[in-house]
PDB file of N, CA and C in Angstrom:
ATOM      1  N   UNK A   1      -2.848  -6.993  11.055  1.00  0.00           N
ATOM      2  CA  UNK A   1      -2.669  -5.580  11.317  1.00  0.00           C
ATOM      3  C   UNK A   1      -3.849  -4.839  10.707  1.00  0.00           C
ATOM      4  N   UNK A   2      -4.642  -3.839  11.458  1.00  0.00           N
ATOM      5  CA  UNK A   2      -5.804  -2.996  10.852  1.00  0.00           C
ATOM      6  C   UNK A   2      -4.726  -1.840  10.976  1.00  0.00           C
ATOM      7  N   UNK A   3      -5.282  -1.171   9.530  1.00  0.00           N
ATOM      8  CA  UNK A   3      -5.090   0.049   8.962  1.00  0.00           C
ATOM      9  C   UNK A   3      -5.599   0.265   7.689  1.00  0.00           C
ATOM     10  N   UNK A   4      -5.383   1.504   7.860  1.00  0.00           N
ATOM     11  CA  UNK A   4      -5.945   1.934   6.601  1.00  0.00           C
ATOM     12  C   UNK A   4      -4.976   2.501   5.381  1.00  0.00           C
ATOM     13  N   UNK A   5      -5.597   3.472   4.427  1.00  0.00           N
ATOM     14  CA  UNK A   5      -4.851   3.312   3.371  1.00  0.00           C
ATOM     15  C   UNK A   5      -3.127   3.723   3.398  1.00  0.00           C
ATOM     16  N   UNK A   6      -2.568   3.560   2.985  1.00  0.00           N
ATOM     17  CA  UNK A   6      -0.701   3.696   3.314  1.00  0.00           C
ATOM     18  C   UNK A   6       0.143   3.773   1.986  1.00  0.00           C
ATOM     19  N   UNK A   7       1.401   4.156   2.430  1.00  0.00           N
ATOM     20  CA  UNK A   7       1.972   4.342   1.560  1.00  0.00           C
ATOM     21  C   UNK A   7       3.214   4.457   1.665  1.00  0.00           C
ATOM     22  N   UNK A   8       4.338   3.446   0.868  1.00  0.00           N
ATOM     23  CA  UNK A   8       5.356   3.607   1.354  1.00  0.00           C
ATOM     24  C   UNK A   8       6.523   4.692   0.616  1.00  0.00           C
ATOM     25  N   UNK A   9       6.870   5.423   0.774  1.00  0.00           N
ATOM     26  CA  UNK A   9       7.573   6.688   0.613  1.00  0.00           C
ATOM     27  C   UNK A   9       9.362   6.315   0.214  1.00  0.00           C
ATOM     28  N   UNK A  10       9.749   6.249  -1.082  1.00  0.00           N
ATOM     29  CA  UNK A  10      11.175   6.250  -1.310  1.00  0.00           C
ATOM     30  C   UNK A  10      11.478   7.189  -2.030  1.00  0.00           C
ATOM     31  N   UNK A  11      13.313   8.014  -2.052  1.00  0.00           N
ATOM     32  CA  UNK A  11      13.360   8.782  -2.313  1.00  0.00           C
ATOM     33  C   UNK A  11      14.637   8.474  -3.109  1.00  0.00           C
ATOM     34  N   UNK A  12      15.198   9.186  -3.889  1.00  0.00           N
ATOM     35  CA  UNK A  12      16.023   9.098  -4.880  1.00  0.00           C
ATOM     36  C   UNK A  12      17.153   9.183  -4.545  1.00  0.00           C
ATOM     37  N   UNK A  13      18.477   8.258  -4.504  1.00  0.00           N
ATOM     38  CA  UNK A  13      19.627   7.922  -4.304  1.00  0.00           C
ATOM     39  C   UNK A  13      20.110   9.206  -4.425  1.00  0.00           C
ATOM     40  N   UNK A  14      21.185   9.670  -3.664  1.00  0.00           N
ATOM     41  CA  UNK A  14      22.136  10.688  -4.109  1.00  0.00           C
ATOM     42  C   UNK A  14      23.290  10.481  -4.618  1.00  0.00           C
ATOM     43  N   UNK A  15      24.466  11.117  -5.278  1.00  0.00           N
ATOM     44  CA  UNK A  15      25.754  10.820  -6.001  1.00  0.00           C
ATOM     45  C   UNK A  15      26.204   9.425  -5.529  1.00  0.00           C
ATOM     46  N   UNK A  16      26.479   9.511  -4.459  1.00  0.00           N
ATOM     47  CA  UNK A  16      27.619   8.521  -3.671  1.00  0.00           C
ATOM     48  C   UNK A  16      26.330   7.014  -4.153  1.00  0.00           C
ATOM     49  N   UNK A  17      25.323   7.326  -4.229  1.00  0.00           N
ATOM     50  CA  UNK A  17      24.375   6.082  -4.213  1.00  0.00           C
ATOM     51  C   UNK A  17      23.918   5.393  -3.307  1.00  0.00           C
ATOM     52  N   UNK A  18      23.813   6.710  -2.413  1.00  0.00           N
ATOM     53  CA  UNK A  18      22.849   6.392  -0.512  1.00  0.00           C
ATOM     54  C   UNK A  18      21.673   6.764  -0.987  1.00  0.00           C
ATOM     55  N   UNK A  19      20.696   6.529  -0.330  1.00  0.00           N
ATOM     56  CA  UNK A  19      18.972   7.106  -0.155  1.00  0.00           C
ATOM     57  C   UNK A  19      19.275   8.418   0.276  1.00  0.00           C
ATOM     58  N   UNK A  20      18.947   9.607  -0.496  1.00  0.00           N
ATOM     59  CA  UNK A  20      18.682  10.898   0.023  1.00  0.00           C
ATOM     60  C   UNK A  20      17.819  10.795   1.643  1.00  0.00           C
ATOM     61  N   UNK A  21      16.954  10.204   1.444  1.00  0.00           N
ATOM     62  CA  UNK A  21      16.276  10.146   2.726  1.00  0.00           C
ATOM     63  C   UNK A  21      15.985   8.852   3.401  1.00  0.00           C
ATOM     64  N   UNK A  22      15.638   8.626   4.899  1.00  0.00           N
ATOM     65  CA  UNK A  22      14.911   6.946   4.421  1.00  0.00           C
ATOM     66  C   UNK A  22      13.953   6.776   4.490  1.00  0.00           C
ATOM     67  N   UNK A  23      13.479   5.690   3.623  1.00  0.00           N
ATOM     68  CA  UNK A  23      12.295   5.094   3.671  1.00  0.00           C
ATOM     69  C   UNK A  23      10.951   5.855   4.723  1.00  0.00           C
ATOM     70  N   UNK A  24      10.189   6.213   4.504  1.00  0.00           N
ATOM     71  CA  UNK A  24       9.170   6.446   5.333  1.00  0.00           C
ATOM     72  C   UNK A  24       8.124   6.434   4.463  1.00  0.00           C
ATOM     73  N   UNK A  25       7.154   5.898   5.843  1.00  0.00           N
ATOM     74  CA  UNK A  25       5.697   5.381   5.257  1.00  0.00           C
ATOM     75  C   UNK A  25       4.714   6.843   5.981  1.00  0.00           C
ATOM     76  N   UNK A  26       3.834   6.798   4.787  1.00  0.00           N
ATOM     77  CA  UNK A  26       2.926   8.013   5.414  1.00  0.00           C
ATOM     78  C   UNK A  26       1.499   7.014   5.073  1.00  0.00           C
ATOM     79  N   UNK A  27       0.634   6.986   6.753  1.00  0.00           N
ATOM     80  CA  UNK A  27      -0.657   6.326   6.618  1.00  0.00           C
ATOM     81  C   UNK A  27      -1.649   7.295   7.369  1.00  0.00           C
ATOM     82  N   UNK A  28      -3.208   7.359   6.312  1.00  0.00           N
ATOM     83  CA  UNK A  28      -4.066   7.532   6.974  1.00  0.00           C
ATOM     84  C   UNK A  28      -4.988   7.132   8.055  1.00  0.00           C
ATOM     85  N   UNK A  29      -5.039   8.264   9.526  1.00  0.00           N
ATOM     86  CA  UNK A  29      -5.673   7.491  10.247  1.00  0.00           C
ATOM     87  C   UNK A  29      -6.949   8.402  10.447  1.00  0.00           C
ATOM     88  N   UNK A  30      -7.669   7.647  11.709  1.00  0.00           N
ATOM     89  CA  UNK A  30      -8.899   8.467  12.057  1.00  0.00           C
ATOM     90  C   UNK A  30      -8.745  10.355  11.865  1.00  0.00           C
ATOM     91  N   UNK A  31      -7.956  10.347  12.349  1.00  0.00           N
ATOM     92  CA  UNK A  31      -7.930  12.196  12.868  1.00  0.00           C
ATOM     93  C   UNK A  31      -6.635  12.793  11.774  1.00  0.00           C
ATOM     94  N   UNK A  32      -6.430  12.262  11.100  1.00  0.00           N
ATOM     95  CA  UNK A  32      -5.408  12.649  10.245  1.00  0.00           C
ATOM     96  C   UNK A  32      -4.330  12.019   9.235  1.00  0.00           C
ATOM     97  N   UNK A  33      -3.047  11.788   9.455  1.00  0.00           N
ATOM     98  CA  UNK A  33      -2.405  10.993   8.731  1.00  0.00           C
ATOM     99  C   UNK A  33      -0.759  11.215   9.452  1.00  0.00           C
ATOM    100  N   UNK A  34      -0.143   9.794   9.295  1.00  0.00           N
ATOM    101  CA  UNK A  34       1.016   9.869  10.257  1.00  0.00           C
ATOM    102  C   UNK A  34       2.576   9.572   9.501  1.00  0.00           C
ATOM    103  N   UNK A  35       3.404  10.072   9.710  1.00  0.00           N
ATOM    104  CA  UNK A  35       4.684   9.568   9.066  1.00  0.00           C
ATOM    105  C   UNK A  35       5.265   8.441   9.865  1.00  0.00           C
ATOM    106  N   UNK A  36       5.835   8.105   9.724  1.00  0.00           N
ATOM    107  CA  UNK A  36       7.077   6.618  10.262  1.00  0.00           C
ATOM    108  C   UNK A  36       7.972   6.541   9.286  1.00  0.00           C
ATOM    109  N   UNK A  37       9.056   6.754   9.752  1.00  0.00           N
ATOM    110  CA  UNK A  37      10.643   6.268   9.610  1.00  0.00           C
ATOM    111  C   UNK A  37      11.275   6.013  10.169  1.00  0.00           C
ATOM    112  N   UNK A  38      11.152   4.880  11.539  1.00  0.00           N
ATOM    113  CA  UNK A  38      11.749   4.078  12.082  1.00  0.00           C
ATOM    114  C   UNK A  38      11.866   2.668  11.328  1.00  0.00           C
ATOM    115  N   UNK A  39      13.109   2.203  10.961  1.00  0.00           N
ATOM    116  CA  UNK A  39      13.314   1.157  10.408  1.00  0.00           C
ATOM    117  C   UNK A  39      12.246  -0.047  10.497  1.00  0.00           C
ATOM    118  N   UNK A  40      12.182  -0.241  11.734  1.00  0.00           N
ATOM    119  CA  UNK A  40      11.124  -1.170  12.090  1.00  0.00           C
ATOM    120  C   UNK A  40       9.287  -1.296  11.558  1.00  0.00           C
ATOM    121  N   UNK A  41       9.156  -0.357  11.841  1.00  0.00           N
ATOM    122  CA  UNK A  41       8.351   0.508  11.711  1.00  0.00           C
ATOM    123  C   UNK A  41       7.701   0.368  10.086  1.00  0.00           C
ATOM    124  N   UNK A  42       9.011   0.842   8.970  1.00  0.00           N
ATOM    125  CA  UNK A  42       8.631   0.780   7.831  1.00  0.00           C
ATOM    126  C   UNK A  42       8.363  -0.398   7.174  1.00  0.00           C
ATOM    127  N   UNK A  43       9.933  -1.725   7.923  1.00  0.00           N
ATOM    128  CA  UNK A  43       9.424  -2.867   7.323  1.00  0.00           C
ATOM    129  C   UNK A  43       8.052  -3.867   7.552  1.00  0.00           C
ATOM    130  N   UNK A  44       7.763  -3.416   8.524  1.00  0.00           N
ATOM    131  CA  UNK A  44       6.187  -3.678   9.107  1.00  0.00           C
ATOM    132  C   UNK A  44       5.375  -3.553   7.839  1.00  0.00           C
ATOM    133  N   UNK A  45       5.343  -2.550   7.542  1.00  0.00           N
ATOM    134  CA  UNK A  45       4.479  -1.952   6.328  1.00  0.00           C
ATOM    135  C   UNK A  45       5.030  -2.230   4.819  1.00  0.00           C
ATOM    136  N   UNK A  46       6.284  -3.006   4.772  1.00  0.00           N
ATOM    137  CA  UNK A  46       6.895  -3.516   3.922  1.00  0.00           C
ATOM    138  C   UNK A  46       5.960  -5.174   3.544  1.00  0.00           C
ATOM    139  N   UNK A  47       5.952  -5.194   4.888  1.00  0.00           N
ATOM    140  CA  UNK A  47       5.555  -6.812   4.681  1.00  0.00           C
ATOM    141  C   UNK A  47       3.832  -7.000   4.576  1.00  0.00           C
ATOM    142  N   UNK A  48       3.280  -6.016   5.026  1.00  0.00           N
ATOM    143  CA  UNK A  48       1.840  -5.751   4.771  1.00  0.00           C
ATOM    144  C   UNK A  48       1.536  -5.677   3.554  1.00  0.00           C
ATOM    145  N   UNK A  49       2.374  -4.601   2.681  1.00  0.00           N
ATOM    146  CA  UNK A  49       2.180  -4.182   1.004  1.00  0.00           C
ATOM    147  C   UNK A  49       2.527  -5.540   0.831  1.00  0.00           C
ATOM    148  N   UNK A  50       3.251  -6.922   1.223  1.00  0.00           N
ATOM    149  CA  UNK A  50       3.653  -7.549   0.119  1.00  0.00           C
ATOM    150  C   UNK A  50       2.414  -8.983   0.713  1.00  0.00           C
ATOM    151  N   UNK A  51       2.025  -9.135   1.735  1.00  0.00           N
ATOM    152  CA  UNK A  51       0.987  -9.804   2.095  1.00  0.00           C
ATOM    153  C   UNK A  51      -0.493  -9.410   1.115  1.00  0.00           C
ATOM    154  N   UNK A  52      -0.372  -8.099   1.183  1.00  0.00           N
ATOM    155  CA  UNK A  52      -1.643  -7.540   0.171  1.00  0.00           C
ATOM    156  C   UNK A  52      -1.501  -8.447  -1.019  1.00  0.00           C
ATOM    157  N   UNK A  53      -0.575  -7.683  -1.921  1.00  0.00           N
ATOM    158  CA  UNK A  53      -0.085  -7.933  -3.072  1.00  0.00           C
ATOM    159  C   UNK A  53       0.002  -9.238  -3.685  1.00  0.00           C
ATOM    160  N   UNK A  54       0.023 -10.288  -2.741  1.00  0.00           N
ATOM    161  CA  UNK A  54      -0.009 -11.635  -2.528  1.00  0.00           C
ATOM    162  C   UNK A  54      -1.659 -12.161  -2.582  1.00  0.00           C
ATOM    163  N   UNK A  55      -1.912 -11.713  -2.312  1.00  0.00           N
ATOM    164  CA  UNK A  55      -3.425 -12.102  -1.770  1.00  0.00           C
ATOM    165  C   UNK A  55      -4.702 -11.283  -2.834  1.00  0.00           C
ATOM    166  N   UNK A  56      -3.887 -10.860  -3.382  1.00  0.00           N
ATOM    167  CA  UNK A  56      -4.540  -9.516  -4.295  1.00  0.00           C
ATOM    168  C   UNK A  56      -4.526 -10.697  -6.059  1.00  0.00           C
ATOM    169  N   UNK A  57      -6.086  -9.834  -6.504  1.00  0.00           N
ATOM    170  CA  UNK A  57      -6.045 -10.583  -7.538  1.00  0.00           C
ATOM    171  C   UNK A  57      -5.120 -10.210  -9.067  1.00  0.00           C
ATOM    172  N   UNK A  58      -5.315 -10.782 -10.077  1.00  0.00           N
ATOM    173  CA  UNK A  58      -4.430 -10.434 -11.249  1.00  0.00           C
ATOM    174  C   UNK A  58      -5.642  -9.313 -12.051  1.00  0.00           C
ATOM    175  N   UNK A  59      -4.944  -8.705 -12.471  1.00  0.00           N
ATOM    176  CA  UNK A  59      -5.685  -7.504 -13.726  1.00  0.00           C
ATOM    177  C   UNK A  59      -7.070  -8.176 -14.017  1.00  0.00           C
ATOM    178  N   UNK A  60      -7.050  -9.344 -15.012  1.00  0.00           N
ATOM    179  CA  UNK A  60      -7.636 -10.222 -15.552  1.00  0.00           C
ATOM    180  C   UNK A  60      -8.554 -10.496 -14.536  1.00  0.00           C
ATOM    181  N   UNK A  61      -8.683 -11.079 -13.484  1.00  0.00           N
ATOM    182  CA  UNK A  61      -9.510 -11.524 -12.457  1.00  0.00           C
ATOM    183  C   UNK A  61     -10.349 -10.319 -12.032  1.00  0.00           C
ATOM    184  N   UNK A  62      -9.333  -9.388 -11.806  1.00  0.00           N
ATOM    185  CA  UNK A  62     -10.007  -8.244 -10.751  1.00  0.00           C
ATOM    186  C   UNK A  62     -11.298  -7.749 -11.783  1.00  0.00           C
ATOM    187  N   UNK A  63     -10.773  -7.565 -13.263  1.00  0.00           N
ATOM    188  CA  UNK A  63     -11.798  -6.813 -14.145  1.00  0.00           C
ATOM    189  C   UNK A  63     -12.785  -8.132 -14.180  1.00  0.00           C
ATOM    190  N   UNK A  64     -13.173  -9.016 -14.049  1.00  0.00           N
ATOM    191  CA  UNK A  64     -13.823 -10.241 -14.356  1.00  0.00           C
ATOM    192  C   UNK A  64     -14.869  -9.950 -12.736  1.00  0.00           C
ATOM    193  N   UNK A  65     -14.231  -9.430 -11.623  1.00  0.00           N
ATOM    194  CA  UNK A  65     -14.951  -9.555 -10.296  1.00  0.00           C
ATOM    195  C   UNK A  65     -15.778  -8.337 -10.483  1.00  0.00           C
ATOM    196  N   UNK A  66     -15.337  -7.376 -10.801  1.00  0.00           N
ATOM    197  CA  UNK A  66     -15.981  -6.321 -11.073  1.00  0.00           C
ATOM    198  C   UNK A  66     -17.087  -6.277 -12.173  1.00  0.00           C
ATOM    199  N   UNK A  67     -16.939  -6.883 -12.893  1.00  0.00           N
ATOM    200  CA  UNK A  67     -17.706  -7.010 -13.852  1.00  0.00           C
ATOM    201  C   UNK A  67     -18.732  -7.683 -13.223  1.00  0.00           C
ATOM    202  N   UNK A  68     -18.846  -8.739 -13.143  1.00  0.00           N
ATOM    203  CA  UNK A  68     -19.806  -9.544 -11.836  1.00  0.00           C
ATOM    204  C   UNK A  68     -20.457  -8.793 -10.808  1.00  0.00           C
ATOM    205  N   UNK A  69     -19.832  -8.092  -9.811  1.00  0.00           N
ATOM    206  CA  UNK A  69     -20.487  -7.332  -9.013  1.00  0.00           C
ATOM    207  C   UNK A  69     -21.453  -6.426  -9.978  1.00  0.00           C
ATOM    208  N   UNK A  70     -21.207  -5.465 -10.761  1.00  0.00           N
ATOM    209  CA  UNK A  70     -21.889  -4.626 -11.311  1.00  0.00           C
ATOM    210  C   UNK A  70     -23.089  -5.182 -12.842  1.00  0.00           C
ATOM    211  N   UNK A  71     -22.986  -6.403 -12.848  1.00  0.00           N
ATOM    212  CA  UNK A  71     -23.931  -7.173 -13.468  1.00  0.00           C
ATOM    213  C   UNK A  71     -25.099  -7.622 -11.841  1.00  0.00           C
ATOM    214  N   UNK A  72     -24.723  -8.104 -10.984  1.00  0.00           N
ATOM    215  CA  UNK A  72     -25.639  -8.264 -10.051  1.00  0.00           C
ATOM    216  C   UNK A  72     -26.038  -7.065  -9.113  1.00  0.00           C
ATOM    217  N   UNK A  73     -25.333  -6.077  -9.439  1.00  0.00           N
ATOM    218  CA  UNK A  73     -26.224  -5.048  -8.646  1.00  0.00           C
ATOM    219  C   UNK A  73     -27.094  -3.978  -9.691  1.00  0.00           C
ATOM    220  N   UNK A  74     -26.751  -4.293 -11.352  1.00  0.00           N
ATOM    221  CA  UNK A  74     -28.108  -4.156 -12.344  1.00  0.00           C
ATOM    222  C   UNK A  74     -29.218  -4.902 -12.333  1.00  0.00           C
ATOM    223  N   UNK A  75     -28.978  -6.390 -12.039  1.00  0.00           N
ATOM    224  CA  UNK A  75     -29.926  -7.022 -12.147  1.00  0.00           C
ATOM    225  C   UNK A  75     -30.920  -7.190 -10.558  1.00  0.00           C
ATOM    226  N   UNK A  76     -30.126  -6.285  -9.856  1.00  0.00           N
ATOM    227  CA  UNK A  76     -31.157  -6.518  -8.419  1.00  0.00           C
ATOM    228  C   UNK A  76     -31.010  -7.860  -7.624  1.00  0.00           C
TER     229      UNK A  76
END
């Protein structure tokens, strides 16, 4: 799936302990930025954040890659 940056949107249980609202994802696109709260829709973007997140490095690593990049783009 191409997209860009996203975000998934939850909202705070009410008394009874339902979702005040549901779930909706708000993503930036070319010309603006879009809501979705069709069930479908959100878990799409459920499973994207967790594919990322998966694939995404640890604290430790990430500061170690960065560090690297910005040692080789001092040294030319």
């Amino acid at each position: 799936m191409m997209s860009g940056p996203f975000g998934v949107l939850r909202f705070p249980v009410n008394g009874g302990g339902l979702e005040s609202e549901p779930p909706t994802v708000y993503a930036d696109i070319y010309t603006g930025a879009i809501y979705l709260d069709k069930p479908h829709e959100v878990e799409r973007y459920e499973r994207a954040f967790g594919d990322i997140w998966e694939a995404s490095l640890g604290e430790d690593a990430s500061r170690g890659l960065l560090l690297q990049a910005a040692e080789e783009l001092r040294n030319g």
